[in-house]
C-alpha atoms as a PDB file:
ATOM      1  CA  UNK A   1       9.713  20.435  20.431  1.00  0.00           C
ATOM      2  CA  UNK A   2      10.378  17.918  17.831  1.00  0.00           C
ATOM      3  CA  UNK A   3       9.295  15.072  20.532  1.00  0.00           C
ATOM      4  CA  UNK A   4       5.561  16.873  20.559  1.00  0.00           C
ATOM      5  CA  UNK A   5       5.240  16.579  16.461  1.00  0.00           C
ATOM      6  CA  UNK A   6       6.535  12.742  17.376  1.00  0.00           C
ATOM      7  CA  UNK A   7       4.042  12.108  19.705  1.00  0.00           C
ATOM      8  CA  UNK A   8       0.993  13.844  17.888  1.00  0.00           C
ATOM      9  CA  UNK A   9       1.206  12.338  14.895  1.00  0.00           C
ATOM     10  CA  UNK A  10       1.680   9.331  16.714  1.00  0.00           C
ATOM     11  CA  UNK A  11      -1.218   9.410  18.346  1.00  0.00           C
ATOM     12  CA  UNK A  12      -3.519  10.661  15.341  1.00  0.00           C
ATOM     13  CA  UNK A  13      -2.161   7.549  13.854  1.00  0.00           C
ATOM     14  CA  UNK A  14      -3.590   5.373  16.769  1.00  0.00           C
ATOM     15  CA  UNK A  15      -6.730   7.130  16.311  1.00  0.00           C
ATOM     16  CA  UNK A  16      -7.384   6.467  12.458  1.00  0.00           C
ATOM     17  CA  UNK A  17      -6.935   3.075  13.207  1.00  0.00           C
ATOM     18  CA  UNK A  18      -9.330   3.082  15.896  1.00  0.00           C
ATOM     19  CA  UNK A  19     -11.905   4.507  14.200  1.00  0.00           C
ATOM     20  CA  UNK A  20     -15.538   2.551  13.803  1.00  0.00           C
ATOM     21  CA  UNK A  21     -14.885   1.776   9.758  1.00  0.00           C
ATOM     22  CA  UNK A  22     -18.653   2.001   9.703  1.00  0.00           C
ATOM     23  CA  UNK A  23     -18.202   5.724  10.099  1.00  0.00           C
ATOM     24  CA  UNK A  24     -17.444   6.241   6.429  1.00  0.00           C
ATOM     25  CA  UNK A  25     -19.921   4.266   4.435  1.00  0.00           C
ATOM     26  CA  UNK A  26     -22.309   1.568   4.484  1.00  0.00           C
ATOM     27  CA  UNK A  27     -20.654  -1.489   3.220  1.00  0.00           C
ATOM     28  CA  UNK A  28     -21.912  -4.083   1.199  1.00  0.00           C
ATOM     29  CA  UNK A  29     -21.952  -7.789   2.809  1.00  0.00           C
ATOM     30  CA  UNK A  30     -20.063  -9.166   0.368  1.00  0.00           C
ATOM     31  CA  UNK A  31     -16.754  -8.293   1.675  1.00  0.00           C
ATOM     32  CA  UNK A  32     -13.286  -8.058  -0.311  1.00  0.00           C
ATOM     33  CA  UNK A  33     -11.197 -11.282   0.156  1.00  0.00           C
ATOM     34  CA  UNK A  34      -8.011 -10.421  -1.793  1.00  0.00           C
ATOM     35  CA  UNK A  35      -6.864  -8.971  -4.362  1.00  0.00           C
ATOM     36  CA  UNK A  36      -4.066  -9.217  -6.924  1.00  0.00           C
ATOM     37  CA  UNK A  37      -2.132  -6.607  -9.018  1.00  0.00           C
ATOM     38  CA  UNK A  38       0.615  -5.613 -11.281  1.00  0.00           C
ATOM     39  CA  UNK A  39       1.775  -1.766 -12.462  1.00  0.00           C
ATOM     40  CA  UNK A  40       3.835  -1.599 -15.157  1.00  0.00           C
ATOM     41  CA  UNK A  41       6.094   1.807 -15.638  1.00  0.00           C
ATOM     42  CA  UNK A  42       3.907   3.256 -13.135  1.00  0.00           C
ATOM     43  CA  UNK A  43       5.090   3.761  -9.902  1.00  0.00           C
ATOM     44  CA  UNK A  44       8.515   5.170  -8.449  1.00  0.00           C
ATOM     45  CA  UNK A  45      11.275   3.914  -7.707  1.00  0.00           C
ATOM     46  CA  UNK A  46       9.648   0.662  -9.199  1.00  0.00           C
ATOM     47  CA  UNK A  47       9.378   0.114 -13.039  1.00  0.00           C
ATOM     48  CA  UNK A  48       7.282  -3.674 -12.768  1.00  0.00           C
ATOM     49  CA  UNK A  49       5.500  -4.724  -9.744  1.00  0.00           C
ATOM     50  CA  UNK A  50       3.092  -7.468  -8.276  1.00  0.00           C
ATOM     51  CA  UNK A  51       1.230  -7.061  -5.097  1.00  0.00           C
ATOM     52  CA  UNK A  52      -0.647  -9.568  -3.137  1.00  0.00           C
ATOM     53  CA  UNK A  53      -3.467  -7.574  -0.905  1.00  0.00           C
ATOM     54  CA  UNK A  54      -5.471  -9.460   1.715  1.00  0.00           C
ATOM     55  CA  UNK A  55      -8.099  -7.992   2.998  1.00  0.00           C
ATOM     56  CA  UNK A  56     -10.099 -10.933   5.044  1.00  0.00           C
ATOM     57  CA  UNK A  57      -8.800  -8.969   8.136  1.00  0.00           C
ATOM     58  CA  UNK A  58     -11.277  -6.137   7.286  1.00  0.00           C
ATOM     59  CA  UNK A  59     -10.664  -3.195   8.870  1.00  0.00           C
ATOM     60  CA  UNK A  60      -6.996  -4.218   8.472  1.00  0.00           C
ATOM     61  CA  UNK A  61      -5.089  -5.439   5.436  1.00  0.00           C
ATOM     62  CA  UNK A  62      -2.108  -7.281   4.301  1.00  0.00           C
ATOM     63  CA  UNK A  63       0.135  -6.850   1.429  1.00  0.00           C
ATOM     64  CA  UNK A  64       3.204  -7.941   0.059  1.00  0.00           C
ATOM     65  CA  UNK A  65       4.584  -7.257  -3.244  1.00  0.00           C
ATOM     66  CA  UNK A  66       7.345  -7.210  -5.494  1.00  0.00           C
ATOM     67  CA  UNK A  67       9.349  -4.972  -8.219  1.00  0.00           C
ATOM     68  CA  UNK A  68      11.915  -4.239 -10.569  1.00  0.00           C
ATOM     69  CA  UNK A  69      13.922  -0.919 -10.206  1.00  0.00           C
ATOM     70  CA  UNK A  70      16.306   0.697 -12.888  1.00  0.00           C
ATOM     71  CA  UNK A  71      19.295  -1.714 -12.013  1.00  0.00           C
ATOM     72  CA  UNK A  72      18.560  -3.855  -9.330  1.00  0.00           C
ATOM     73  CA  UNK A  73      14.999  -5.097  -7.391  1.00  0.00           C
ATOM     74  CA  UNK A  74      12.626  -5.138  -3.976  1.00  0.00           C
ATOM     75  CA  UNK A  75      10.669  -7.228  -2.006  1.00  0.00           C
ATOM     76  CA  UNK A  76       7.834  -5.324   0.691  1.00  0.00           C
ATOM     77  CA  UNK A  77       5.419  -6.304   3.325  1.00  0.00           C
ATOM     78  CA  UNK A  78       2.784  -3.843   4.702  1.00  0.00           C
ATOM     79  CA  UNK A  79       0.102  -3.937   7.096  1.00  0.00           C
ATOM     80  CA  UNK A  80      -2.437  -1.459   7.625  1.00  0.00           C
ATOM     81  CA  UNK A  81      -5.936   0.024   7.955  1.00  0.00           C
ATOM     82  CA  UNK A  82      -8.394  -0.132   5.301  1.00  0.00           C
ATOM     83  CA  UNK A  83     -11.259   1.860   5.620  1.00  0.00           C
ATOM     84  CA  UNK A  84     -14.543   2.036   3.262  1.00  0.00           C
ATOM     85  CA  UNK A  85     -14.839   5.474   1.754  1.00  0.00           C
ATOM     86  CA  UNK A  86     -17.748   4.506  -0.850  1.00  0.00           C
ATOM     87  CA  UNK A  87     -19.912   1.442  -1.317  1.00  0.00           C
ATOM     88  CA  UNK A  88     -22.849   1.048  -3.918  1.00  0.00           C
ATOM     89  CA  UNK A  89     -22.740  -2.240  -4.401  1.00  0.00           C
ATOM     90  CA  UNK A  90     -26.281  -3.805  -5.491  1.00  0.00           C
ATOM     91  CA  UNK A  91     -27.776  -6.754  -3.098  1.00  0.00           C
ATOM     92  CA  UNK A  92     -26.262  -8.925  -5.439  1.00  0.00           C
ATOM     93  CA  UNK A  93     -22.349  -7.679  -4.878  1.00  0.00           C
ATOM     94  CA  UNK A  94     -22.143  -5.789  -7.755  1.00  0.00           C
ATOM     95  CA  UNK A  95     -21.118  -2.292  -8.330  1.00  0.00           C
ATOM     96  CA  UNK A  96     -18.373   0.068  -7.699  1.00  0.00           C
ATOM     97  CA  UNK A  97     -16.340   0.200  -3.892  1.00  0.00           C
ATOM     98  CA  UNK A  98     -13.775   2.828  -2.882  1.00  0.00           C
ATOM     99  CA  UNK A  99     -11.447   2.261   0.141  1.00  0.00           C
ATOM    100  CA  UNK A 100      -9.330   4.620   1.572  1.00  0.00           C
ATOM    101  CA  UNK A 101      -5.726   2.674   3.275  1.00  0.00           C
ATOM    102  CA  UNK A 102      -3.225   3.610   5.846  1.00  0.00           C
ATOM    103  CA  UNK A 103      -0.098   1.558   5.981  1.00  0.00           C
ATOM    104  CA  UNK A 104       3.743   1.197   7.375  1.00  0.00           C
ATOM    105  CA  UNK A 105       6.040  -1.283   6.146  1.00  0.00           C
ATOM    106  CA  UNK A 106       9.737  -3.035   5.739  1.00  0.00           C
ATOM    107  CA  UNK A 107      11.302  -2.830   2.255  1.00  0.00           C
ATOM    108  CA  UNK A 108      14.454  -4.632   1.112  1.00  0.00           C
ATOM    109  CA  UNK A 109      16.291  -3.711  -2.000  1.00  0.00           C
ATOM    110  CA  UNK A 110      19.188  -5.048  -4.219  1.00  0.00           C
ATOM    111  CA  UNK A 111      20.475  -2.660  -6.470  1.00  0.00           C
ATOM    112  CA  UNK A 112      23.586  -0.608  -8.423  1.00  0.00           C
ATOM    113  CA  UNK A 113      21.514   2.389  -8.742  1.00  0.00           C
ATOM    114  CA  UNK A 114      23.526   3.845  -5.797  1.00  0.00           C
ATOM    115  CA  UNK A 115      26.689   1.759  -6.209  1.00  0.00           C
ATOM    116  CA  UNK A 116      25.577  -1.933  -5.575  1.00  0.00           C
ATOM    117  CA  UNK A 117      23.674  -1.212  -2.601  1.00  0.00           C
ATOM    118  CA  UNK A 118      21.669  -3.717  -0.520  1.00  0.00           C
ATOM    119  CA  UNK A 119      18.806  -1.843   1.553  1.00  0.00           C
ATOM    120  CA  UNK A 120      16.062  -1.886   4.239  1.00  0.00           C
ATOM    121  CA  UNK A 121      13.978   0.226   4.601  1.00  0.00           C
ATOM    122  CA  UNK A 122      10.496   1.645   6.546  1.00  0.00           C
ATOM    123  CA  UNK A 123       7.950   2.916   4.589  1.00  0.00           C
ATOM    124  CA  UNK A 124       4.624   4.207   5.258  1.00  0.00           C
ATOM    125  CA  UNK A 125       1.707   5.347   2.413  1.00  0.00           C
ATOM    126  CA  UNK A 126      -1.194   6.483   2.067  1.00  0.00           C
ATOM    127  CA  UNK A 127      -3.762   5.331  -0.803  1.00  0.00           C
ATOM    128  CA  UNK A 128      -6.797   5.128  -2.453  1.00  0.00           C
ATOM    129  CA  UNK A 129      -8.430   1.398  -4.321  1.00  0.00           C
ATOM    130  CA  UNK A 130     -11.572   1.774  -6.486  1.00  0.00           C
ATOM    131  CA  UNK A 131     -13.400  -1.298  -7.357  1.00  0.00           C
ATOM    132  CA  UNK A 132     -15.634  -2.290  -9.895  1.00  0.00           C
ATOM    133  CA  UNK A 133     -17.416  -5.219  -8.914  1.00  0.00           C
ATOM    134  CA  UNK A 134     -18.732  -7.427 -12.093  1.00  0.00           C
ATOM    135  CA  UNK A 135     -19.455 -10.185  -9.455  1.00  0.00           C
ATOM    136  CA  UNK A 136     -20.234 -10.504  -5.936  1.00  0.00           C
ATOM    137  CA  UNK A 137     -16.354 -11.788  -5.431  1.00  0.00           C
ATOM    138  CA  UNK A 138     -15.024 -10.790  -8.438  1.00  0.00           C
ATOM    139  CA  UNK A 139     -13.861  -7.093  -9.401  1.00  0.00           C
ATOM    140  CA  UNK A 140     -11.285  -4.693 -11.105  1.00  0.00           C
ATOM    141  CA  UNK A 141      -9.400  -2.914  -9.185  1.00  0.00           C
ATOM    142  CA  UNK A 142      -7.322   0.422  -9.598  1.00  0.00           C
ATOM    143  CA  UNK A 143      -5.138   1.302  -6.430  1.00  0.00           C
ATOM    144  CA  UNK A 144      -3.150   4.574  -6.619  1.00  0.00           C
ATOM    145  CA  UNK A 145      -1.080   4.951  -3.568  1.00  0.00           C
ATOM    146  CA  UNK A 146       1.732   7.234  -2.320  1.00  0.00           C
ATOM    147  CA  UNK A 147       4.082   7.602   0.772  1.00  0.00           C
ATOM    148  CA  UNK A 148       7.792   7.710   1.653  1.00  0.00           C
ATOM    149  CA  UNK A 149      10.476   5.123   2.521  1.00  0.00           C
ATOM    150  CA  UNK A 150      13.567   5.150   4.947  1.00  0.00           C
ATOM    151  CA  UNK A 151      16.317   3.180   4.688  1.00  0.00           C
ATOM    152  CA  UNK A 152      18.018   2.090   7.867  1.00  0.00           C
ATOM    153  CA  UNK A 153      20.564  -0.171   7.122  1.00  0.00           C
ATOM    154  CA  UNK A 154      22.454   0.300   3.724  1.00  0.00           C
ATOM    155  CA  UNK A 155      25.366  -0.924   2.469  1.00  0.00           C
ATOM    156  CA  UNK A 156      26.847   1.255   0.049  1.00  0.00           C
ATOM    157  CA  UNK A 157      30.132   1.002  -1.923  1.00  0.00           C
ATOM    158  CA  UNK A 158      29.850   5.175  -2.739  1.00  0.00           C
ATOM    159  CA  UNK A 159      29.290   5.882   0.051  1.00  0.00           C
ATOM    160  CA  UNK A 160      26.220   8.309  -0.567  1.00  0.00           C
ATOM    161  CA  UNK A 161      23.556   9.511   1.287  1.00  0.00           C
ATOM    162  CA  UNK A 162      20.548   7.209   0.802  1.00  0.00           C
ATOM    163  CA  UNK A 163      17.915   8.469   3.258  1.00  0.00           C
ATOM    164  CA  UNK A 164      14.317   9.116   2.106  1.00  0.00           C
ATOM    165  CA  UNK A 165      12.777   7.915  -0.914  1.00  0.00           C
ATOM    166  CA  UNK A 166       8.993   8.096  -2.532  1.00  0.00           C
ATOM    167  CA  UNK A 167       6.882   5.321  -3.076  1.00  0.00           C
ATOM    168  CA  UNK A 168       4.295   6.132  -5.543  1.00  0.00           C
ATOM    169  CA  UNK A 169       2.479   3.497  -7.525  1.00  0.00           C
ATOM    170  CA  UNK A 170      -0.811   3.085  -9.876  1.00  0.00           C
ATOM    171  CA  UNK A 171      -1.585  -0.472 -10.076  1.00  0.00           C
ATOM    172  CA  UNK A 172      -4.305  -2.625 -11.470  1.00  0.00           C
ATOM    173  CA  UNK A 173      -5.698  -5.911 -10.918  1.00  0.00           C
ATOM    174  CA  UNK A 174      -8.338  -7.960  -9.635  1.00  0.00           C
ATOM    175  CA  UNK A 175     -10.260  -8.469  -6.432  1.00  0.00           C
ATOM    176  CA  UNK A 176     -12.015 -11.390  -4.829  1.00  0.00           C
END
């Protein structure tokens, strides 16, 4: 049975990514290039971030990013979908844009929150960026996104338990 709930979401996974992004909302044609972004205090496990997005791939995006934790720090890549939720951007490419993403990752992490543990992990997350564009490639950007991380291979001098772990971040930045 627990091969079926495998295998569904599995294949509802395929078919968000397959879906015609033009389904959601008109988009503007000035598209997003990239965009950059810190959170500070803001997410969890990580206290200070930085994120590189790029998004020149549209439907699909890029990211990589890293943080400080408590006691020790991380390094991600991600790949996804990103799909356009809202667009009323003016003919001139400003205006505000919300995209709705979909991705799955690797995390590594350094750290003695666990008792100098050295990590990697799988992640996937869900989120939400809203843009507001001043320019036609220039914009501010809030992302808010949310999801869960597994870590495979850990090294751990207590021995505990690792497993799952949220990722949960508010970030904010700028877009090209």
């Amino acid at each position: 049975m627990r091969h079926n709930h495998t295998y569904l979401l599995l294949f509802s996974l395929v078919a968000f990514l397959l879906l015609p992004h033009t389904a959601f909302a008109k988009e503007s044609p000035h598209k997003p290039i990239a965009s950059l972004r810190v959170s500070v205090i803001s997410g969890i496990p990580d206290i200070l971030g930085a994120s590189l997005s790029l998004k020149m791939f549209h439907p699909f995006e890029l990211e990589a990013g890293a943080s400080s934790l408590v006691l020790g720090y991380s390094f991600y890549g991600k790949a996804g979908a990103s799909l356009q939720i809202f667009d009323n951007r003016l003919p001139i490419g400003t205006g505000w844009s919300v995209r709705g993403l979909l991705m799955g990752g690797y995390r590594f992490i350094q750290g003695e929150i666990f008792g100098n543990a050295t990590s990697h992990a799988v992640m996937l997350t869900a989120g939400i960026e809203a843009t507001l564009w001043l320019f036609a490639h220039f914009g501010l950007e809030l992302q808010l996104s949310a999801g869960a991380g597994y870590m495979l291979d850990r090294q751990n001098t207590s021995n505990q338990d690792l497993g799952f772990f949220p990722d949960l971040r508010a970030s904010l930045g700028i877009a090209f």
